[in-house]
Protein backbone atom coordinates (compact mmCIF):
# COMPACT_ATOMS: atom_id res chain seq x y z
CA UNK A 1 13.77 32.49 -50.03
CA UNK A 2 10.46 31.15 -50.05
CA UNK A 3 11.73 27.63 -49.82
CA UNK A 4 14.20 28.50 -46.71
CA UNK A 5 11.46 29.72 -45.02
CA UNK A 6 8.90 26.79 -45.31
CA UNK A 7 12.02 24.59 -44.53
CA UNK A 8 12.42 26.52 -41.02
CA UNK A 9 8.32 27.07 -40.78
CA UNK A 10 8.45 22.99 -40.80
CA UNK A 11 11.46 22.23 -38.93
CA UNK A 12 9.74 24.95 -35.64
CA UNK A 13 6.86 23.02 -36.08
CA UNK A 14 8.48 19.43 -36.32
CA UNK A 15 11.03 20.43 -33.02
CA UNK A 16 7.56 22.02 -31.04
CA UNK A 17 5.40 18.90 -32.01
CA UNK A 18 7.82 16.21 -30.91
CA UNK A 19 8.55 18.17 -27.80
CA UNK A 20 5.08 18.85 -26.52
CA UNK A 21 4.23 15.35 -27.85
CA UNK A 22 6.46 13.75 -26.22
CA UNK A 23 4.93 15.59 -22.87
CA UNK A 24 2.03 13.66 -23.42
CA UNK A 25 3.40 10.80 -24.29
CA UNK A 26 5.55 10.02 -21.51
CA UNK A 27 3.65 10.06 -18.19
CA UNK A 28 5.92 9.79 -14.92
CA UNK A 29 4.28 7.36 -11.85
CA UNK A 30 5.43 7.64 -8.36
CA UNK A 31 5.73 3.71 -6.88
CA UNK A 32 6.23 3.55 -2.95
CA UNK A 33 6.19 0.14 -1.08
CA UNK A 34 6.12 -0.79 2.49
CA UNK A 35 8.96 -3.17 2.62
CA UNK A 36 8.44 -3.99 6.69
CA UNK A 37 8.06 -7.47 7.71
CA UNK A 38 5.01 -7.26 9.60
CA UNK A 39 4.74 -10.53 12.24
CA UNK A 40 0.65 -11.92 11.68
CA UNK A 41 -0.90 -11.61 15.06
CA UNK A 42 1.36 -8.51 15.63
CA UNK A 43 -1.75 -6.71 16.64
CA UNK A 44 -0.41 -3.17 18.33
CA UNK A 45 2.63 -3.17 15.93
CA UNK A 46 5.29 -3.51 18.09
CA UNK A 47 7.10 -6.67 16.42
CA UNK A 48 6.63 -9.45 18.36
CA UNK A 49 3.19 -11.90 19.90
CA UNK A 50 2.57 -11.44 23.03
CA UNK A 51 -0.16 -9.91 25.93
CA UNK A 52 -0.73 -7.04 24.21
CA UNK A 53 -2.04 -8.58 21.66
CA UNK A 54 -3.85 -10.91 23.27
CA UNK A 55 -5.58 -8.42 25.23
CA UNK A 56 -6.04 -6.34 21.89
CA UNK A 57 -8.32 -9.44 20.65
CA UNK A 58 -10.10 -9.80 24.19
CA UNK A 59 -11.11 -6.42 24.27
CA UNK A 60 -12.50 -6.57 20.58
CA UNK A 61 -14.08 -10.24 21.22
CA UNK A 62 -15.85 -8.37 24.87
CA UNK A 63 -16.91 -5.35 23.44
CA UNK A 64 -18.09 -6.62 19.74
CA UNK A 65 -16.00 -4.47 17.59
CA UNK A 66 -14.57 -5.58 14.68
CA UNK A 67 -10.51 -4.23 13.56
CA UNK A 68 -9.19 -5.63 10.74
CA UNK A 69 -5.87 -5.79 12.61
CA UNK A 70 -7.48 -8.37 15.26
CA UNK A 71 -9.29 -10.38 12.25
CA UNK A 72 -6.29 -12.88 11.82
CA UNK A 73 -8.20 -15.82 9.72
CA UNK A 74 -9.64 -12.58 7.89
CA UNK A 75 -13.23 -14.53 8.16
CA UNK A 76 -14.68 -10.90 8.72
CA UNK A 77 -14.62 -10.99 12.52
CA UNK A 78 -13.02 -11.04 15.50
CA UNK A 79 -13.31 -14.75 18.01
CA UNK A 80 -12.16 -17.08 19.51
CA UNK A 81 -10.85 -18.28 16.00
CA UNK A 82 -8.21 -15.06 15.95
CA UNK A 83 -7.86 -15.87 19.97
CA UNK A 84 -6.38 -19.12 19.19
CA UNK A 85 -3.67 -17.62 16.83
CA UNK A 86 -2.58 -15.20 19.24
CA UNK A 87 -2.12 -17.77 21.28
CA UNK A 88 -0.23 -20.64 18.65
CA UNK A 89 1.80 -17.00 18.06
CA UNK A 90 3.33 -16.11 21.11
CA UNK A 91 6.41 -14.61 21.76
CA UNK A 92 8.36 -15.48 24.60
């Protein structure tokens, strides 16, 4: 009797440690990709070169902002550098 029960004592505690083990064992990681082909020097997103983005560069190259999005050569600014690809770019 005694044996039967340390048998089933250790097979509770075998089933529960393998179980809640295995919880932190295996970890689950959510992956998402964006899989859109963005065109460079598509500035406002709409798929294609063309004055929109060229005015999108202007405006940053008048006023002295700086967006990421407008910094083509990514040299950590937007001129006449990121005016010239806009313009080697275009859409017609």
């Amino acid at each position: 009797m005694k044996s039967t029960f340390m048998s089933l004592l250790i097979g509770i505690l075998l089933i529960a440690l393998v179980g809640f083990g295995s919880y932190y064992i295996i970890k689950r990681y959510k992956i998402s990709a964006d899989i859109s082909t963005a065109t460079k020097g598509d500035i406002n997103g709409d798929g294609k070169v063309d004055a929109l983005d060229l005015n999108a560069v202007l405006s940053d190259i008048s006023s002295g902002k700086y967006d990421k999005k407008a910094d083509l050569n990514g040299d950590g600014k937007v001129d006449t550098l990121d005016l010239n690809y806009i313009i080697s770019s275009w859409s017609q």
